[in-house]
N, C-alpha and C. Protein backbone atom coordinates (compact mmCIF):
# COMPACT_ATOMS: atom_id res chain seq x y z
N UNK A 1 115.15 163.21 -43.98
CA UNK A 1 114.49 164.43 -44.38
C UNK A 1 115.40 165.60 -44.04
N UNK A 2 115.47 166.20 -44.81
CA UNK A 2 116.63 167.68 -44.97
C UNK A 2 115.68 168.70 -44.70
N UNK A 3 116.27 169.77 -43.79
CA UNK A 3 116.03 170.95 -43.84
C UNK A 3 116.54 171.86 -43.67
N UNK A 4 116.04 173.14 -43.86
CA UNK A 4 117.22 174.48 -43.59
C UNK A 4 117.65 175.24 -42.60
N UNK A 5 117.46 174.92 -41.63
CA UNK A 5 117.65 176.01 -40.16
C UNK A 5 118.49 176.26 -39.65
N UNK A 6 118.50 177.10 -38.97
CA UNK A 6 120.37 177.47 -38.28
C UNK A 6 119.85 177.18 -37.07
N UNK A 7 119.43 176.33 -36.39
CA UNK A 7 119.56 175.77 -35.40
C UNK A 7 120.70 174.58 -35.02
N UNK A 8 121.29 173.87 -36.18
CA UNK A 8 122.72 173.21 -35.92
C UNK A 8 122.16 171.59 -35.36
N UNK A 9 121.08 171.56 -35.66
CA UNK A 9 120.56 170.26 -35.62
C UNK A 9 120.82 169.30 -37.00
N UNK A 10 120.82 167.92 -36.90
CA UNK A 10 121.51 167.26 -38.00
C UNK A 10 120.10 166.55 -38.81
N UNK A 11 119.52 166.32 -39.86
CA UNK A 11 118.35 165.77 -39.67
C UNK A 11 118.51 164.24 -39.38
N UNK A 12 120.03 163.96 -39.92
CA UNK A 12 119.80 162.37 -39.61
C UNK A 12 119.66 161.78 -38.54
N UNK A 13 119.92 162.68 -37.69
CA UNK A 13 119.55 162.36 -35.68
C UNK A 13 118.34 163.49 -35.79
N UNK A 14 117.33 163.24 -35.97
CA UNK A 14 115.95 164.34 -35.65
C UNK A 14 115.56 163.53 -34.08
N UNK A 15 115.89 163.06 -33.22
CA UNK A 15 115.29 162.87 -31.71
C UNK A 15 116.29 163.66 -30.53
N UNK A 16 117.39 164.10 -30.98
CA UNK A 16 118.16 164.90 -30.22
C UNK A 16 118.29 165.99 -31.04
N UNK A 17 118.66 166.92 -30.45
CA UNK A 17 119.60 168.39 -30.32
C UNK A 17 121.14 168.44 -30.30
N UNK A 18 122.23 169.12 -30.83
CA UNK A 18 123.15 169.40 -30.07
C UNK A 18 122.98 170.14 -28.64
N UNK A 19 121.95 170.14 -28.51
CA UNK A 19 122.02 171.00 -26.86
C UNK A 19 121.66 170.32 -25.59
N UNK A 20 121.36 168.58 -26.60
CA UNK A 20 121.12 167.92 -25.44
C UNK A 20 118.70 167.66 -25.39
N UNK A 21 118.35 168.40 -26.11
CA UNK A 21 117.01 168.83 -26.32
C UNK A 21 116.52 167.60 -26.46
N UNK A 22 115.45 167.07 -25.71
CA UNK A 22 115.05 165.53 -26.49
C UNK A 22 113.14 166.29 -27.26
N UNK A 23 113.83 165.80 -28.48
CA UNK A 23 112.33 165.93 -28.98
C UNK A 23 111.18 164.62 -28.93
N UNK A 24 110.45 164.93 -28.91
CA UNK A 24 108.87 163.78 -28.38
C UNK A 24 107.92 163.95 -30.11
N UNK A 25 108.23 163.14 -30.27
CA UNK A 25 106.68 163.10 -31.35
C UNK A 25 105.56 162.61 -31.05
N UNK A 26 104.22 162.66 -32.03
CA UNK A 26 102.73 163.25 -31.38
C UNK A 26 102.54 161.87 -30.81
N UNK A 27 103.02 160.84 -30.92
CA UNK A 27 102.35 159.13 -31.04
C UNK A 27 103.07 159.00 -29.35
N UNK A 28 103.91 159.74 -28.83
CA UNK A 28 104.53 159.82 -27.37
C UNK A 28 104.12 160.70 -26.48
N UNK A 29 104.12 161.92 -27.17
CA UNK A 29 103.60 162.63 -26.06
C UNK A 29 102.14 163.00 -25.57
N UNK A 30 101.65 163.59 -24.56
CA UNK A 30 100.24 163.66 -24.03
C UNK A 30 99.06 162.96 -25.39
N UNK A 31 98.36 162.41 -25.04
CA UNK A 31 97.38 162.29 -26.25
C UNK A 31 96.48 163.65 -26.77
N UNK A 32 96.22 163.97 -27.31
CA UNK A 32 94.95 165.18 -28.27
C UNK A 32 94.01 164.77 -27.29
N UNK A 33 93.44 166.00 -26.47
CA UNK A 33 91.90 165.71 -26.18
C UNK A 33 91.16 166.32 -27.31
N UNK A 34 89.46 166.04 -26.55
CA UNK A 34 88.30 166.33 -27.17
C UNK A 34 87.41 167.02 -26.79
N UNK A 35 86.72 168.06 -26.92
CA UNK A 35 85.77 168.50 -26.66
C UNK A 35 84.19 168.52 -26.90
N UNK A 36 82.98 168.26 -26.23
CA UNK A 36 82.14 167.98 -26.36
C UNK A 36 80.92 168.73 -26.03
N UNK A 37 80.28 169.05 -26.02
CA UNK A 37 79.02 170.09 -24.99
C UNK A 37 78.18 169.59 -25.31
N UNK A 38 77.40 169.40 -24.42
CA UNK A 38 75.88 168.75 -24.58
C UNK A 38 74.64 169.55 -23.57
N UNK A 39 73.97 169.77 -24.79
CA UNK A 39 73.03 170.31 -24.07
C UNK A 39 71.45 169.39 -23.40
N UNK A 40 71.37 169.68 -21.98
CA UNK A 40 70.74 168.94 -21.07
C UNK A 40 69.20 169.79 -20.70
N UNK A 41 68.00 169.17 -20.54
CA UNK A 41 67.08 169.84 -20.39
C UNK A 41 67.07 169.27 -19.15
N UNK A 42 65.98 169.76 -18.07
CA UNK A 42 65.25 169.34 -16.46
C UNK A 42 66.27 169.40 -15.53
N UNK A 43 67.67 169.93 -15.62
CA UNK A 43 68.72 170.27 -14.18
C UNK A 43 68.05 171.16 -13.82
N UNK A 44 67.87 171.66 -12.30
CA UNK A 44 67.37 172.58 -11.55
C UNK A 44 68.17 172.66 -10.67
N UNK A 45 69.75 171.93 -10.00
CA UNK A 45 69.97 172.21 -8.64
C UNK A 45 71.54 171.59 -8.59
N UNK A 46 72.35 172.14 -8.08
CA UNK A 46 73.24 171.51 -7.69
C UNK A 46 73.62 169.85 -7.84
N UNK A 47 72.46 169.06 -7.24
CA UNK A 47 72.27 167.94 -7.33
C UNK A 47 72.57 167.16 -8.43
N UNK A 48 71.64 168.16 -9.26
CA UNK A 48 71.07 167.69 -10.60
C UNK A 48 72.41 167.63 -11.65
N UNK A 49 73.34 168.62 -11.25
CA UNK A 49 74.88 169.09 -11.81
C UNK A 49 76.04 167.93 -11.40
N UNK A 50 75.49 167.30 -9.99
CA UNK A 50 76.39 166.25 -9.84
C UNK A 50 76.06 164.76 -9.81
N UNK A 51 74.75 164.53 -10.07
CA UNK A 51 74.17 163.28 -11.15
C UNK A 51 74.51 163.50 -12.47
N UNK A 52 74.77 164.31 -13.04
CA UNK A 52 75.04 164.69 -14.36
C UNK A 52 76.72 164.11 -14.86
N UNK A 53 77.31 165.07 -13.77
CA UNK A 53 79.33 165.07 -13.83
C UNK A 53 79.70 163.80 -13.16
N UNK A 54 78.74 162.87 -12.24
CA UNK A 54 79.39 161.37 -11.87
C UNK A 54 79.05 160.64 -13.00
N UNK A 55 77.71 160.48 -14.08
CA UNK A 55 77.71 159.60 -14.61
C UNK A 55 78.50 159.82 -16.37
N UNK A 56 79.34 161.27 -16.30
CA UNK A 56 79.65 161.17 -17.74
C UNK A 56 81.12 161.19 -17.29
N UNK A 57 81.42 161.37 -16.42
CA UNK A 57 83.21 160.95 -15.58
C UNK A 57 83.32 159.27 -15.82
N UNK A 58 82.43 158.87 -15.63
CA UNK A 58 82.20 157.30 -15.76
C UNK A 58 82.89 156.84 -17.96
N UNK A 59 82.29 157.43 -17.98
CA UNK A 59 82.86 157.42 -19.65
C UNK A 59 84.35 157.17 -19.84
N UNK A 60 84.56 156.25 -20.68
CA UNK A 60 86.23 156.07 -20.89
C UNK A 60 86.54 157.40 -21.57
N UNK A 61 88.14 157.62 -21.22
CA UNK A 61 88.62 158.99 -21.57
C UNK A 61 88.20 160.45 -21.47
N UNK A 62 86.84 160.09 -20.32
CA UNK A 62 86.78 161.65 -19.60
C UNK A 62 87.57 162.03 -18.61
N UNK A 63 88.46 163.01 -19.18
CA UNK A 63 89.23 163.96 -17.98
C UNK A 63 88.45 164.55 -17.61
N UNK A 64 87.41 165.19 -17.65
CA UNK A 64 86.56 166.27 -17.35
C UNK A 64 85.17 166.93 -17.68
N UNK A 65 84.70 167.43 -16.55
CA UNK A 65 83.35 167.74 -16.76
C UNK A 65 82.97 169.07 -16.07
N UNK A 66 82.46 170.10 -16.99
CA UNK A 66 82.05 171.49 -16.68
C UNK A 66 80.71 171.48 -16.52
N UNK A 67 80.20 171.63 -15.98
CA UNK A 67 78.43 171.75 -16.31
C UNK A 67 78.14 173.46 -15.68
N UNK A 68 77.43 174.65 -16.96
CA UNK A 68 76.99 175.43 -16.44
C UNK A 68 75.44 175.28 -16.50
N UNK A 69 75.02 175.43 -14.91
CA UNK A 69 73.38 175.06 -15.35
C UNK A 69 72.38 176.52 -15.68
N UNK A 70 71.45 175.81 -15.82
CA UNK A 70 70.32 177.05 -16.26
C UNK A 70 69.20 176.36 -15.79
N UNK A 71 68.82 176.99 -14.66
CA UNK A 71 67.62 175.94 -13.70
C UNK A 71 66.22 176.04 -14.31
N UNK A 72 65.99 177.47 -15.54
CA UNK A 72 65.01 178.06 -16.10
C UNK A 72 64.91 177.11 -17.15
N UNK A 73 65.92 176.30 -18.20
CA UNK A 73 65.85 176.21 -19.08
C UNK A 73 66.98 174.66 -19.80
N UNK A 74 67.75 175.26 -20.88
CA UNK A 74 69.00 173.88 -21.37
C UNK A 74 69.80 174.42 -20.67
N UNK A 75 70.83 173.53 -19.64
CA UNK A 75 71.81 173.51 -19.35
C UNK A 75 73.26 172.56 -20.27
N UNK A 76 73.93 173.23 -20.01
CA UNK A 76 75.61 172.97 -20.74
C UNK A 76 76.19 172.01 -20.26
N UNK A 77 76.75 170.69 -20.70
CA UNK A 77 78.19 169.95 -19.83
C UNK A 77 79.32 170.10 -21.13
N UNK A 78 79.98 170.76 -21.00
CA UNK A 78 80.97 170.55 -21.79
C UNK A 78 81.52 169.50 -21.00
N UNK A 79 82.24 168.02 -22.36
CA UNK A 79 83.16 167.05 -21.43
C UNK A 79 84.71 167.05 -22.72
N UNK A 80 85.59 167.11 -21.57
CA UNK A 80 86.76 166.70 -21.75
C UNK A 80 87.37 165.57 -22.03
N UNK A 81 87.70 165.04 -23.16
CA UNK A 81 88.16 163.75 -23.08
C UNK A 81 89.44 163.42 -24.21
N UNK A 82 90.25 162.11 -24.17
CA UNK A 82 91.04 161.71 -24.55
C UNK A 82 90.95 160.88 -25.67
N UNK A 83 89.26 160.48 -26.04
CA UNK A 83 88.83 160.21 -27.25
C UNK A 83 87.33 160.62 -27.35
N UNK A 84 87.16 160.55 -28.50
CA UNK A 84 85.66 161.01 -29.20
C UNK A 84 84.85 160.23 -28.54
N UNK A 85 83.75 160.28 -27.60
CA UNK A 85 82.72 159.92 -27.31
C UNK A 85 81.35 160.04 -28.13
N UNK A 86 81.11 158.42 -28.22
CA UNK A 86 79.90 157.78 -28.82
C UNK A 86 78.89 158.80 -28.36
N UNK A 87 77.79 159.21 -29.32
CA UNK A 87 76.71 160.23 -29.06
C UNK A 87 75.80 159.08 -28.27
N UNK A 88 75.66 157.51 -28.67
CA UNK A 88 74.87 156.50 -27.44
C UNK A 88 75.34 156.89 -25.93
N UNK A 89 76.88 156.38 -25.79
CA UNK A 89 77.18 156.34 -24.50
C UNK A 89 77.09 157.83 -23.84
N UNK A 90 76.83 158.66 -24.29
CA UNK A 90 76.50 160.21 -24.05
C UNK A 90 74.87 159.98 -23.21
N UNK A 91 73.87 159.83 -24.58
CA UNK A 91 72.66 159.52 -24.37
C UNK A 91 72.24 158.69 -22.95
N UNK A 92 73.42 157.56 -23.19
CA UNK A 92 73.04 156.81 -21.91
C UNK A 92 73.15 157.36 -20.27
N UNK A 93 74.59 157.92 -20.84
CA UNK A 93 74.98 158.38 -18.87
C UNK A 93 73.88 159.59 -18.79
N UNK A 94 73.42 160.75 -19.58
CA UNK A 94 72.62 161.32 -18.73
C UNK A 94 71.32 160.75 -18.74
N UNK A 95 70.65 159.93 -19.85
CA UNK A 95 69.51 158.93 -19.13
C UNK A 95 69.45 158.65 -17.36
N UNK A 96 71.16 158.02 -17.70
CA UNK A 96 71.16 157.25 -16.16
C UNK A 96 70.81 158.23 -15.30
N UNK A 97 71.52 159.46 -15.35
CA UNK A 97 71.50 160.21 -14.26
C UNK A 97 70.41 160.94 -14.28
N UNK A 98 69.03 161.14 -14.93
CA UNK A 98 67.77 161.16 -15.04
C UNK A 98 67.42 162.24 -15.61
N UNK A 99 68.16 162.61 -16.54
CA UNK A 99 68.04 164.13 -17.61
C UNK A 99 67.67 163.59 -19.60
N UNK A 100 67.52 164.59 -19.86
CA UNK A 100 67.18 164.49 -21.41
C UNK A 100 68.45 165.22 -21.93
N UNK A 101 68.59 164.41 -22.95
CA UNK A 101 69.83 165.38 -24.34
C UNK A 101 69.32 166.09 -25.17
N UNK A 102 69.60 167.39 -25.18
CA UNK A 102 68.48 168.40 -26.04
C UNK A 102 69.17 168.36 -27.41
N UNK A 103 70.86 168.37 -27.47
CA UNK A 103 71.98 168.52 -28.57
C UNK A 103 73.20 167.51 -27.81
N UNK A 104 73.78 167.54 -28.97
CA UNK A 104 75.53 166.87 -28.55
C UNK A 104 76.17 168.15 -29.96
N UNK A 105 76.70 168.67 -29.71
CA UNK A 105 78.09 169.24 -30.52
C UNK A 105 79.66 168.83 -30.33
N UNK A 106 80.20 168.18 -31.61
CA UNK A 106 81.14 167.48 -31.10
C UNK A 106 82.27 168.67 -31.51
């Protein structure tokens, strides 16, 4: 593949640089996360925020879990992850952890 740049790169070597630069393509480097938010009814407490963030950490390819609560009302977990999470296995971990799913927005 040919292209035009004055960068002095050759295309027939596209994984180096003359400068020494190693380029990474998408299938190597970090994977694409995902973002998720789900909205949770009956959290009231701290507690309730970390029954919530142990059982959806449990999920394959969660890096992460935000939960802002709302003790009045739906509380938020946005989760972080490294693939698309099943709206079941969603359903399930906060079952487990003894809450209702009001929404999933993927």
């Amino acid at each position: 593949m040919s292209h035009n740049c004055n960068c002095g790169c050759s295309s027939e070597n596209n994984s180096s640089t003359s400068q020494g630069l190693q380029i990474t393509t998408r299938d190597q480097a970090t994977p694409l996360t995902t973002q998720t938010q789900i909205k949770i009814s009956g959290m009231t407490c701290g507690h309730c925020v970390s029954s919530v963030t142990e059982e959806l950490k449990e999920l394959a390819g969660v890096q992460n879990v935000d939960v802002i609560l709302d003790a009045q009302g739906i509380s938020t977990a946005t989760v972080t992850a490294t693939e698309k999470l099943s709206e079941s296995s969603i359903r399930e971990a906060i079952d487990e952890a003894g809450y209702t799913v009001e929404a999933i927005n993927a």
